[in-house]
N, C-alpha and C. Protein backbone atom coordinates (compact mmCIF):
# COMPACT_ATOMS: atom_id res chain seq x y z
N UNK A 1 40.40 49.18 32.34
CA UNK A 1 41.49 48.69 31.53
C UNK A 1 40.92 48.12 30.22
N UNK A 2 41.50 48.22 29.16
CA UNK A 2 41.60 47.62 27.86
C UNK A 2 42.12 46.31 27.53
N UNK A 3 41.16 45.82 26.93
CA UNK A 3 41.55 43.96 26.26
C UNK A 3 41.82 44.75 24.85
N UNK A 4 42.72 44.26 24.28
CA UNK A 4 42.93 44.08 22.72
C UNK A 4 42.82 42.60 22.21
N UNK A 5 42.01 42.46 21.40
CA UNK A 5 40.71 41.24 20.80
C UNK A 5 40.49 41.20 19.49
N UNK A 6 40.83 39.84 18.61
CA UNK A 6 40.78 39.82 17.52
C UNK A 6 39.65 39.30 17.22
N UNK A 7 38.78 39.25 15.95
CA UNK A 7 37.68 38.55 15.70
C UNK A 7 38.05 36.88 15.33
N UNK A 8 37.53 36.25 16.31
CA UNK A 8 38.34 35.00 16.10
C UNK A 8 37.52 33.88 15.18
N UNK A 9 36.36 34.22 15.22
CA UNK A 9 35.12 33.26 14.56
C UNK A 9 33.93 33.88 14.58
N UNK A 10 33.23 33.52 13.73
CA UNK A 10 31.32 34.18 13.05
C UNK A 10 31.11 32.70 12.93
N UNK A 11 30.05 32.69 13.63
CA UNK A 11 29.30 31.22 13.42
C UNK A 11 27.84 31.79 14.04
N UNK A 12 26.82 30.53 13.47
CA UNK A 12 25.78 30.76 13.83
C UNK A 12 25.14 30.09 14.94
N UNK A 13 24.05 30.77 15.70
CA UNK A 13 23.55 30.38 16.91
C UNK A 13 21.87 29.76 16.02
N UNK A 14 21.81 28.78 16.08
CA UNK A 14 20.48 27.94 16.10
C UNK A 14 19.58 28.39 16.70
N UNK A 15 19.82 28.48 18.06
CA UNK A 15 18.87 28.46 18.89
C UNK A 15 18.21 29.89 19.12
N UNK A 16 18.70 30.77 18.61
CA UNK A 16 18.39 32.04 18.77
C UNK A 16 18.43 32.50 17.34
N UNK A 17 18.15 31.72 16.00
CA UNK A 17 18.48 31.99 14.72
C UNK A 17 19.26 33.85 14.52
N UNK A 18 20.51 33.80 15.19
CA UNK A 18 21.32 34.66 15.13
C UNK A 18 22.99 34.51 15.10
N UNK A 19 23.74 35.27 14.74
CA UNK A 19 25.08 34.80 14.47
C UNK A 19 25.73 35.45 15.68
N UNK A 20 27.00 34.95 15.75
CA UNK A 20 27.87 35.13 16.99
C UNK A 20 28.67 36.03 16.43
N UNK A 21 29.63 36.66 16.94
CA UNK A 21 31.03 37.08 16.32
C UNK A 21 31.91 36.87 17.65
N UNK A 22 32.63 36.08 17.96
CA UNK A 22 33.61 35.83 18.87
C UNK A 22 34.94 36.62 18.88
N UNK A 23 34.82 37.27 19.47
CA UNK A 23 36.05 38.18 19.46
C UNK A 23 36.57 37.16 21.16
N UNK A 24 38.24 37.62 20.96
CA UNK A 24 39.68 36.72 21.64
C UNK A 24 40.75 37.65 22.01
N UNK A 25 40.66 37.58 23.34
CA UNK A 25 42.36 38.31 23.70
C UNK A 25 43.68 37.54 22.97
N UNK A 26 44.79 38.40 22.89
CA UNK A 26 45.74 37.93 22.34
C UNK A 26 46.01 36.74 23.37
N UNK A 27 46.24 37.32 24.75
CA UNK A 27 46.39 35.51 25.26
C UNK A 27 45.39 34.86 25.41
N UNK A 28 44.36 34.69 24.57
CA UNK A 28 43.69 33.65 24.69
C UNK A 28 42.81 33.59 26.46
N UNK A 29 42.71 34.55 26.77
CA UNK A 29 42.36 34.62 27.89
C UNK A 29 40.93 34.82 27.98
N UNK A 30 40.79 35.84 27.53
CA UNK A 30 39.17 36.29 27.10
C UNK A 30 38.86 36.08 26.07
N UNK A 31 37.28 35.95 26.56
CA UNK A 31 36.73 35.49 24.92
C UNK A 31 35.47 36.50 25.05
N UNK A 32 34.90 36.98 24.05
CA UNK A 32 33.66 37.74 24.53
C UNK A 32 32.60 37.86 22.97
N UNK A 33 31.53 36.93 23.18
CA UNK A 33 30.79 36.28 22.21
C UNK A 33 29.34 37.79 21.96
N UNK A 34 29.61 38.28 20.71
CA UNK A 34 28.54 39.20 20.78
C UNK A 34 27.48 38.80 19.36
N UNK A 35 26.42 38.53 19.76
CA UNK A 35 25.39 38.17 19.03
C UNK A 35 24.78 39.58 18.16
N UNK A 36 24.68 38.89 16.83
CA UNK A 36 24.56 39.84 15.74
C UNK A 36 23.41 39.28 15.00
N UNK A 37 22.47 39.84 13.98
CA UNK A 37 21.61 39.88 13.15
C UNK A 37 22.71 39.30 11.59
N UNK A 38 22.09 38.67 10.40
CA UNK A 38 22.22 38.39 9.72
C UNK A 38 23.02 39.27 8.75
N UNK A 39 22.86 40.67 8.50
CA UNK A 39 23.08 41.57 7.26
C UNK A 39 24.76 41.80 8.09
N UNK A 40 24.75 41.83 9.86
CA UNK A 40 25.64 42.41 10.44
C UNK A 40 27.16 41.17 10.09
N UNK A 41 26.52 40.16 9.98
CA UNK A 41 27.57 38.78 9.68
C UNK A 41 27.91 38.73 8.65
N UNK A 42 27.18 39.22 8.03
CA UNK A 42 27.55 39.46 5.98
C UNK A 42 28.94 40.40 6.21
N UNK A 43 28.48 41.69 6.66
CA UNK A 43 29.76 42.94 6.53
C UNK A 43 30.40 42.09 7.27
N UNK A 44 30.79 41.39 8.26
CA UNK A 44 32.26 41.19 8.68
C UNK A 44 32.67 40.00 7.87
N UNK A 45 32.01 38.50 7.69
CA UNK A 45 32.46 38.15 6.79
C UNK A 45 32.95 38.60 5.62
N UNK A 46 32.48 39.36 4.71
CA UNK A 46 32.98 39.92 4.11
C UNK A 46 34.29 40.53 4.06
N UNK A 47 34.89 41.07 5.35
CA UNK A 47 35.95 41.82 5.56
C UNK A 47 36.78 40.95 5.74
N UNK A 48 36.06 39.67 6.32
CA UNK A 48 37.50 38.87 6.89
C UNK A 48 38.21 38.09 6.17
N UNK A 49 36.88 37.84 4.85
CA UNK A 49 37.62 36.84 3.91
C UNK A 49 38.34 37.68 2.92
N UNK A 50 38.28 39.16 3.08
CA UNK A 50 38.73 39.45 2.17
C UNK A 50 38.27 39.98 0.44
N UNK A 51 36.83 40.17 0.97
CA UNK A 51 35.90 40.00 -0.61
C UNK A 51 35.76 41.31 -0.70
N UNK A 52 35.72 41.85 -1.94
CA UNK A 52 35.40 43.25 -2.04
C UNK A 52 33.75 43.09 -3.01
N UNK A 53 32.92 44.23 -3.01
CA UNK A 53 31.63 43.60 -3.68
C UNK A 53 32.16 44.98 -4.91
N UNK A 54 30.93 44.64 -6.20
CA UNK A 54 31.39 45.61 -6.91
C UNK A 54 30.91 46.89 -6.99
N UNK A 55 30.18 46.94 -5.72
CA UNK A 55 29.52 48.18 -5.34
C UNK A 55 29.79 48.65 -3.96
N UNK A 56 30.45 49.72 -3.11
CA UNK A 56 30.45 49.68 -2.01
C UNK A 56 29.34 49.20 -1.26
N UNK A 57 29.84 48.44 -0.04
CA UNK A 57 28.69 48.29 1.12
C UNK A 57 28.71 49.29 1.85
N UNK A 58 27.67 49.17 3.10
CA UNK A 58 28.08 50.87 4.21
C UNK A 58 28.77 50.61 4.72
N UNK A 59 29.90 49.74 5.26
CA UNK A 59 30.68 50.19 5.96
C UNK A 59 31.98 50.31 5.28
N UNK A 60 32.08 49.94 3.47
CA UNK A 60 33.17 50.10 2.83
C UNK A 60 32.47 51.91 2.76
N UNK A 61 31.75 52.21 1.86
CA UNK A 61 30.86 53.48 2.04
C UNK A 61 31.43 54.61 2.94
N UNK A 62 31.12 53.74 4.75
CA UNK A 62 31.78 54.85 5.26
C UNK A 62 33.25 54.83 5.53
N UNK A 63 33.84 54.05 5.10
CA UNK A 63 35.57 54.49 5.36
C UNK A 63 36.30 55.41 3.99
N UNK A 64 34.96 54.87 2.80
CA UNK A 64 35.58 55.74 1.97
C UNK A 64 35.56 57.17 2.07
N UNK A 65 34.14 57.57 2.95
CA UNK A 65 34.13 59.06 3.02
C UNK A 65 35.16 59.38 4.15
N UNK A 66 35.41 57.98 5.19
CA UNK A 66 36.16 58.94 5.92
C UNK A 66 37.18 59.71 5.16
N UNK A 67 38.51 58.08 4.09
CA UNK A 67 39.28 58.55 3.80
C UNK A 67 39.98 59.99 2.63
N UNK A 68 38.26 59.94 2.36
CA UNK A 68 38.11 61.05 1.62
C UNK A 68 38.51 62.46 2.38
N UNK A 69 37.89 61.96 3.74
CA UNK A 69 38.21 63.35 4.66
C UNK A 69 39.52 63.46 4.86
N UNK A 70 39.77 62.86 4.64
CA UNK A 70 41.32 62.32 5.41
C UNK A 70 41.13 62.41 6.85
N UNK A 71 40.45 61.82 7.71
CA UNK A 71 39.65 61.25 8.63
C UNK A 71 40.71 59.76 8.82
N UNK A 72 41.11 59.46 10.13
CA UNK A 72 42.01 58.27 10.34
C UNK A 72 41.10 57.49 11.51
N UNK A 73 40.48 56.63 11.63
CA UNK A 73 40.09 55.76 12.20
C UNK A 73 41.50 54.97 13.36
N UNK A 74 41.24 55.51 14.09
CA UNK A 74 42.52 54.57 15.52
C UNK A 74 42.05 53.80 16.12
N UNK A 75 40.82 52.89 16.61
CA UNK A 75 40.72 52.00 17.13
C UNK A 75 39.19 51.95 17.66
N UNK A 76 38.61 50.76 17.69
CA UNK A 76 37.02 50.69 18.09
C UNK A 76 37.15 50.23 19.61
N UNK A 77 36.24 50.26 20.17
CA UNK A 77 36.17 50.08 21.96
C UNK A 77 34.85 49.39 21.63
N UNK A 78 34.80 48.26 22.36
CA UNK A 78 33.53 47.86 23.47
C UNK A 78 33.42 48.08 24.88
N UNK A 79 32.83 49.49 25.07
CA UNK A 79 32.74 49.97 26.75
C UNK A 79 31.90 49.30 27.36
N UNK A 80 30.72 48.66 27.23
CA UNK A 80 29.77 47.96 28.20
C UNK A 80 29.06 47.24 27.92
N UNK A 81 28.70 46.68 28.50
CA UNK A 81 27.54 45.82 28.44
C UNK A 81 26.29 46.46 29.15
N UNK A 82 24.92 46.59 28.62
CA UNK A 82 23.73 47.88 29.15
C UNK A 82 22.87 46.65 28.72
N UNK A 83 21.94 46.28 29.74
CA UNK A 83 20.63 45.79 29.87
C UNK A 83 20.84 44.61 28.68
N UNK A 84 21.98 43.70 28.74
CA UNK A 84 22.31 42.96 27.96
C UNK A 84 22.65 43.27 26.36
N UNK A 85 22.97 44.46 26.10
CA UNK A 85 23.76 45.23 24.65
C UNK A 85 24.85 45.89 25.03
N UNK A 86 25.66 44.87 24.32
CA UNK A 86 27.17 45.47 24.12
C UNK A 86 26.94 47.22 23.63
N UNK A 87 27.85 47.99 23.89
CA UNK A 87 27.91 49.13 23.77
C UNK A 87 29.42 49.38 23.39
N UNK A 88 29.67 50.91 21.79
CA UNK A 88 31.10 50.78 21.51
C UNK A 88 31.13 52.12 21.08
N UNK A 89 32.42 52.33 21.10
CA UNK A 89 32.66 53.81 20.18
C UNK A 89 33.81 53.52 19.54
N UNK A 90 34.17 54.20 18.25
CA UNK A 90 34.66 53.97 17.45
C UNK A 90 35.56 55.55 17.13
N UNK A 91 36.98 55.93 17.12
CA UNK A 91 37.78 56.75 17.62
C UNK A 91 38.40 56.89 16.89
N UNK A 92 38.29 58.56 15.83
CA UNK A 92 38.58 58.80 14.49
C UNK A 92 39.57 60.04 15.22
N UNK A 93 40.44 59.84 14.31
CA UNK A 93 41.06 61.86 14.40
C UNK A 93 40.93 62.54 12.88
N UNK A 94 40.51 63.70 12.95
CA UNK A 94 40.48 64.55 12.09
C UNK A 94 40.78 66.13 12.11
N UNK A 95 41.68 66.67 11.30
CA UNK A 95 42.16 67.96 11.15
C UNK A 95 43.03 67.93 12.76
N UNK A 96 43.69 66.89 13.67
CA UNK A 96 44.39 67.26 14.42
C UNK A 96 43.58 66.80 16.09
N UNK A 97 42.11 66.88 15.88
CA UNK A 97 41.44 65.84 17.14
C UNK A 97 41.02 64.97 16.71
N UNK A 98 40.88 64.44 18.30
CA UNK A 98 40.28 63.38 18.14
C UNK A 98 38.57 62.83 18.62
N UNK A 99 38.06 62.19 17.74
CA UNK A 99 36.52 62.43 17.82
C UNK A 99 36.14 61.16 18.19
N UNK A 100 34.85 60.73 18.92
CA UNK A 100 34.50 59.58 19.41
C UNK A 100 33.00 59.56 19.24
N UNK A 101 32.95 58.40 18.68
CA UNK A 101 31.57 58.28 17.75
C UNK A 101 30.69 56.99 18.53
N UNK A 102 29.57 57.10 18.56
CA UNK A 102 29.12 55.86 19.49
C UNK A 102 28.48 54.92 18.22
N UNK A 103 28.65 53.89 18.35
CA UNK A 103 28.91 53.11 16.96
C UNK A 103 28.43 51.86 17.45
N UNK A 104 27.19 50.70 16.96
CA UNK A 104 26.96 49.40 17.56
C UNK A 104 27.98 48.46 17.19
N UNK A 105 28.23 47.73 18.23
CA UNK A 105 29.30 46.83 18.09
C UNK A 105 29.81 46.13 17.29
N UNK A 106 28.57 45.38 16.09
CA UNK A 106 28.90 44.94 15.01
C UNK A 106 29.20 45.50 13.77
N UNK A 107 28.89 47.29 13.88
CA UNK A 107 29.16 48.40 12.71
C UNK A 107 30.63 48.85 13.19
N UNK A 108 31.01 48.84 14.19
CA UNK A 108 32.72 49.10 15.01
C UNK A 108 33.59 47.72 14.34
N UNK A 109 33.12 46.76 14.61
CA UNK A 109 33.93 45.94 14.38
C UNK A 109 33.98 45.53 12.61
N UNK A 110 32.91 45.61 11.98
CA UNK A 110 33.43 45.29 10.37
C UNK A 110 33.97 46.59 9.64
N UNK A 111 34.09 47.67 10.20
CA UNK A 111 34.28 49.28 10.42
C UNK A 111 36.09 49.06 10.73
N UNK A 112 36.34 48.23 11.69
CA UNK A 112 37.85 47.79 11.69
C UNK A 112 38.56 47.18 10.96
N UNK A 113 37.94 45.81 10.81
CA UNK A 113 38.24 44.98 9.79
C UNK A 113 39.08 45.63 8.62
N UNK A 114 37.51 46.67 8.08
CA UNK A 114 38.15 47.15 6.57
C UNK A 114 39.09 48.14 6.93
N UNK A 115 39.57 48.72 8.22
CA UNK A 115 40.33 49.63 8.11
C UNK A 115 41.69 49.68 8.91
N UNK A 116 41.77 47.82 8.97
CA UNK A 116 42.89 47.00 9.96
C UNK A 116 43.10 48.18 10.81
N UNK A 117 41.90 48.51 12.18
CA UNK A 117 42.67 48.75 13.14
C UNK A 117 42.29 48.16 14.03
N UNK A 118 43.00 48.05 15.51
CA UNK A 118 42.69 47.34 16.87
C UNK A 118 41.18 47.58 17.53
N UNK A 119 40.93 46.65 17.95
CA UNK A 119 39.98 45.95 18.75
C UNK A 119 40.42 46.29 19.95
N UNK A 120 39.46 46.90 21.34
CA UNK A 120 39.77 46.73 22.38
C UNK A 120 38.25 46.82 23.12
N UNK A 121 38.48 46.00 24.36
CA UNK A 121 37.39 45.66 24.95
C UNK A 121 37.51 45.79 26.06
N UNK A 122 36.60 46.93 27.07
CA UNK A 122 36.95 47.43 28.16
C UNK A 122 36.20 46.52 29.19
N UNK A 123 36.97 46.08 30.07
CA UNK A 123 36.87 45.18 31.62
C UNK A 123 35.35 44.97 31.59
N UNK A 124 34.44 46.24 31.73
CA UNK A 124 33.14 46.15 32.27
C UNK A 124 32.33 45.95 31.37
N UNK A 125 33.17 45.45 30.44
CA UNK A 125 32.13 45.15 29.33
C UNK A 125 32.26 43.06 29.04
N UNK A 126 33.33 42.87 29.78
CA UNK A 126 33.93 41.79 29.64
C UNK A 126 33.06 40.63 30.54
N UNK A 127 31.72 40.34 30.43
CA UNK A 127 30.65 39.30 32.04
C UNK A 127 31.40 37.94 31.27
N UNK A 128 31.69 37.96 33.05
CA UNK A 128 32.09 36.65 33.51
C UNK A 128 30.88 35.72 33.71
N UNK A 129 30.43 34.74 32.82
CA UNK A 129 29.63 33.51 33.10
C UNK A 129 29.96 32.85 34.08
N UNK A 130 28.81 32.33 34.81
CA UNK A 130 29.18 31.26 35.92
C UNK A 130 29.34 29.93 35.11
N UNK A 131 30.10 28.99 35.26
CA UNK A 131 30.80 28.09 35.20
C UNK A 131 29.07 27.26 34.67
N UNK A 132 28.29 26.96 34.95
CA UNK A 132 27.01 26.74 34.59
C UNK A 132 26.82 27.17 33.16
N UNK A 133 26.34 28.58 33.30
CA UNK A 133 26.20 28.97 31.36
C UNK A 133 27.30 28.59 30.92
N UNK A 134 28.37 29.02 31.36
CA UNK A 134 29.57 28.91 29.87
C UNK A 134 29.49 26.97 29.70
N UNK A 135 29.45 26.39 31.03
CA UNK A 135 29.38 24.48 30.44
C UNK A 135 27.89 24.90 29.56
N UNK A 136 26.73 25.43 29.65
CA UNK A 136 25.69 24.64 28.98
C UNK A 136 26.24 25.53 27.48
N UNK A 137 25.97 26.64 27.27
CA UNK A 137 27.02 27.15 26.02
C UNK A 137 28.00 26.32 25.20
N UNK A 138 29.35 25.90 25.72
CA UNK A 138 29.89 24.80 25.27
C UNK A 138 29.32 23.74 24.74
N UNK A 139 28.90 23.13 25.56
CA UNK A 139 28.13 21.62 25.05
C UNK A 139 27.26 22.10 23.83
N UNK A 140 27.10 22.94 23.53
CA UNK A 140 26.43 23.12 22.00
C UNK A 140 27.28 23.57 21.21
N UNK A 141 28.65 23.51 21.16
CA UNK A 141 29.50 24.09 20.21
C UNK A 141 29.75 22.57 19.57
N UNK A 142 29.93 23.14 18.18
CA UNK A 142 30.75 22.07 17.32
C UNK A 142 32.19 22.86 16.87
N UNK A 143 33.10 22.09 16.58
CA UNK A 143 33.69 22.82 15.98
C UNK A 143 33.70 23.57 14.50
N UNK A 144 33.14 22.94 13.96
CA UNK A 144 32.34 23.42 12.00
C UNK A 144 31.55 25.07 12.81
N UNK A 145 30.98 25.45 14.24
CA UNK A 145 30.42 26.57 14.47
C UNK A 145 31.61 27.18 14.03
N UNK A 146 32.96 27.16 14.28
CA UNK A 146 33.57 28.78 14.61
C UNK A 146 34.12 28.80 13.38
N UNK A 147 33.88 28.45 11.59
CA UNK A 147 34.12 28.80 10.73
C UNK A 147 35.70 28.49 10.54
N UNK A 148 35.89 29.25 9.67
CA UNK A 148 37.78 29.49 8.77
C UNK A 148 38.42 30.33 9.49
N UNK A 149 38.28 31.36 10.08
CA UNK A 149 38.57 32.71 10.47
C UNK A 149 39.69 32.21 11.42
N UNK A 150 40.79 32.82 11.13
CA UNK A 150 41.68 32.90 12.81
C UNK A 150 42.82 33.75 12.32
N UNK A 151 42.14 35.09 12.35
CA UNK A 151 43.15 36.60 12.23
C UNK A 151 43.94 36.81 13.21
């Protein structure tokens, strides 16, 4: 089954000098925190606030060639979680099919952003923390971590 999940906050992890991107079920039910590299927090910030640069980036880059194709982007997936890496594909139609591209999670998701479509996040990709990590996790949140963002 499918979660549909908005990017709810980019904040940074200290302790692992890496950024988060928190993606959120609409009810607030799930939350599913995927750790990203620096350049990867730039492209979605970027998308979320809304900034255009005056040069394409790659993932403005590639929606322009999609839309050049006339190539329609319908929705990104996070299918799994593999040896602790999120795993996604990203689900274009063109000339009448539809094509499925395996895409890293943080290139799917600022890949959406710019091309407002849905987020969905499949069950087995969704680990349940024991009540242990998610308390020691918490106790290091501030709220100033989860940024401006709440799309």
């Amino acid at each position: 089954m499918l979660v549909q999940m908005k990017v709810r906050g980019l904040m940074f992890d200290p302790y692992n000098n890496a950024y988060i991107i928190i993606l959120r079920g609409e009810e607030n039910t799930d939350v599913l925190p995927i750790w990203v590299g620096r350049p990867e927090a730039n492209a979605i910030s970027l998308a979320l606030e809304g900034i255009f640069t005056p040069r394409p980036m790659t993932h403005d880059l590639i929606k322009n060639v999609l839309d050049s194709l006339e190539a329609k982007i319908i929705s990104i997936v996070v299918t799994e979680l593999k040896d602790n890496t999120y795993l996604s594909k990203t689900h274009l139609t063109y000339q009448g099919s539809e094509i499925t591209v395996d895409s890293r999670p943080s290139d799917a998701i600022a890949l959406a952003l710019r091309a407002d479509v849905p987020i969905f996040v499949a069950d087995e990709a969704i680990k349940k923390p024991s009540s242990e990590e998610l308390d020691r996790w918490l106790e290091n949140l501030r709220p100033e971590d989860f940024g401006k963002y709440d799309t």
